[in-house]
C-alpha atoms as a PDB file:
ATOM      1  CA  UNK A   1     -40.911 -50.682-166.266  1.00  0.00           C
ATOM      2  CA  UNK A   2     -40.017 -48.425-163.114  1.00  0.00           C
ATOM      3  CA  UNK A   3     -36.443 -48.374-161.820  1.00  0.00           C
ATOM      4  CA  UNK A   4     -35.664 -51.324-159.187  1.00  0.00           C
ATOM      5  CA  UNK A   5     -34.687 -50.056-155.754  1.00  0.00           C
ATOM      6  CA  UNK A   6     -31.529 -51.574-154.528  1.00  0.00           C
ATOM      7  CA  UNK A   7     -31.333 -53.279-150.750  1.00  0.00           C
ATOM      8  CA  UNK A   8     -29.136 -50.968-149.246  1.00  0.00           C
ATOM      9  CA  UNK A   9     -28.239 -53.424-146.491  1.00  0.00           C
ATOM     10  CA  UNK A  10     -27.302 -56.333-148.904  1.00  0.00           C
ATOM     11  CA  UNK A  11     -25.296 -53.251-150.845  1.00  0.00           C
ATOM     12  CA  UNK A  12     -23.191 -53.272-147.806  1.00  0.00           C
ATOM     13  CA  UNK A  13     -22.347 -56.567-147.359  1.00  0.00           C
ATOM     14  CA  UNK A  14     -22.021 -57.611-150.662  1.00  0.00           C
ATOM     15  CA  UNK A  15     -19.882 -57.800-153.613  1.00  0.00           C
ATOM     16  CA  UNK A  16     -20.150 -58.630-157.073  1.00  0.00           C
ATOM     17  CA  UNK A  17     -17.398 -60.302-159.055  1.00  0.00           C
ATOM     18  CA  UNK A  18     -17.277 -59.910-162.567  1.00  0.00           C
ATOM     19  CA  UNK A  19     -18.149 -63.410-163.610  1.00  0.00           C
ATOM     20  CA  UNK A  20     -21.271 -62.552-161.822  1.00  0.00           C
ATOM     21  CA  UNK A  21     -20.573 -64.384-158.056  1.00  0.00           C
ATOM     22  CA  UNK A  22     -21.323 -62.649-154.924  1.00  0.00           C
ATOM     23  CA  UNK A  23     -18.446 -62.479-152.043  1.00  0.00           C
ATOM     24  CA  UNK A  24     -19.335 -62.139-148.596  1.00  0.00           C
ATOM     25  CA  UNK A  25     -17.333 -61.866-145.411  1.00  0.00           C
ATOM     26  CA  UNK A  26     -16.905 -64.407-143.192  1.00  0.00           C
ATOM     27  CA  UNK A  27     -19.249 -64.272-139.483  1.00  0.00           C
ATOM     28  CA  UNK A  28     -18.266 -64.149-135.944  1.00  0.00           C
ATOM     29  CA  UNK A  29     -15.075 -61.620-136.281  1.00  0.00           C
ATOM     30  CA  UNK A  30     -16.321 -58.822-134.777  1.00  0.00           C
ATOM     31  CA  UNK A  31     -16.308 -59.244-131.106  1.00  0.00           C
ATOM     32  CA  UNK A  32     -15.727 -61.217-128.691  1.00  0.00           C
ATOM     33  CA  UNK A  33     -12.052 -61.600-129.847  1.00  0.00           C
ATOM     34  CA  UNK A  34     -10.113 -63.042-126.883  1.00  0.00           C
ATOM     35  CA  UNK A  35     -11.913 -65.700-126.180  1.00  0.00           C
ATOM     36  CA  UNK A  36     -11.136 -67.005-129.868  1.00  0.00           C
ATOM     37  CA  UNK A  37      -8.255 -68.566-131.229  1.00  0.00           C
ATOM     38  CA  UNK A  38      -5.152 -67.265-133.186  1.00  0.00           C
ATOM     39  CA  UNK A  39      -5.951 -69.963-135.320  1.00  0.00           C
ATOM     40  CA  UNK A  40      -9.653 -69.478-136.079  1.00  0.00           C
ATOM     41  CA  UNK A  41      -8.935 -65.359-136.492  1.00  0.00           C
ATOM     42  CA  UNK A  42      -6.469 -66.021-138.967  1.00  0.00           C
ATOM     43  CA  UNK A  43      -8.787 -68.577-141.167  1.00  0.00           C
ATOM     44  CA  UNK A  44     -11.751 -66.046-140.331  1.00  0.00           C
ATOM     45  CA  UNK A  45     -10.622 -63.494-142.372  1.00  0.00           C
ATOM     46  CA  UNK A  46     -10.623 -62.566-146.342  1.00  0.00           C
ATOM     47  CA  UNK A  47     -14.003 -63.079-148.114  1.00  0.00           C
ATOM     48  CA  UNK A  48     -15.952 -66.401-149.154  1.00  0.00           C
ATOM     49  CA  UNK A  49     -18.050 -66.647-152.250  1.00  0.00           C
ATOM     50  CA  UNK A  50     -21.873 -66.878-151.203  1.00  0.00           C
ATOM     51  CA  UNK A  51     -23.691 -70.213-151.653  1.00  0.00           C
ATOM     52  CA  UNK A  52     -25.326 -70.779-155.003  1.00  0.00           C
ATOM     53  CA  UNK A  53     -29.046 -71.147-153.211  1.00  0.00           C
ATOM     54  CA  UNK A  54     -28.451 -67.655-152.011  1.00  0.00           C
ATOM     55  CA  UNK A  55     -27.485 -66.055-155.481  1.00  0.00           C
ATOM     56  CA  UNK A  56     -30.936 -65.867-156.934  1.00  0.00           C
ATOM     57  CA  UNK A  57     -31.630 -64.141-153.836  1.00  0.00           C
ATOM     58  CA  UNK A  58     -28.681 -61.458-153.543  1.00  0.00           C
ATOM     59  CA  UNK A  59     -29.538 -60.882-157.841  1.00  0.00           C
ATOM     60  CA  UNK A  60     -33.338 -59.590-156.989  1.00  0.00           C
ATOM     61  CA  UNK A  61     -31.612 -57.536-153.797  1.00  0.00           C
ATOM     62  CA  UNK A  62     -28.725 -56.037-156.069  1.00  0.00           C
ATOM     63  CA  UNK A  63     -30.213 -55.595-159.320  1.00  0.00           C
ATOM     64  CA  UNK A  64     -27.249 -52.816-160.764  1.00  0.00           C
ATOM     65  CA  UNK A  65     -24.764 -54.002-158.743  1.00  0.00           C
END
């Protein structure tokens, strides 16, 4: 079987952890700042584990990852 190409975008965004879960970051941090609270920043940062629909998904995109 040929070599599986990995989805360089989801390679970017992504992260494994090594029981196998996926971390993303969170959305809406990037611009736009001012008009957002201190409040919502502060709980917009760090990373989130992704949902398990989307697992199956991110496994096919990252196979070696």
């Amino acid at each position: 079987m040929p070599k599986l190409k990995t989805h360089r975008g989801a390679a970017k965004r992504f992260k494994r952890t090594k029981s196998g879960k996926f971390l993303r970051s969170k959305a809406f941090k990037q611009h736009i700042l001012n008009s957002k609270s201190t409040k919502r920043k502060r709980r917009l940062r760090g990373t989130v584990v992704v949902a398990a629909v989307d697992t199956p998904k991110l496994r096919r995109m990252l196979p070696y990852k």
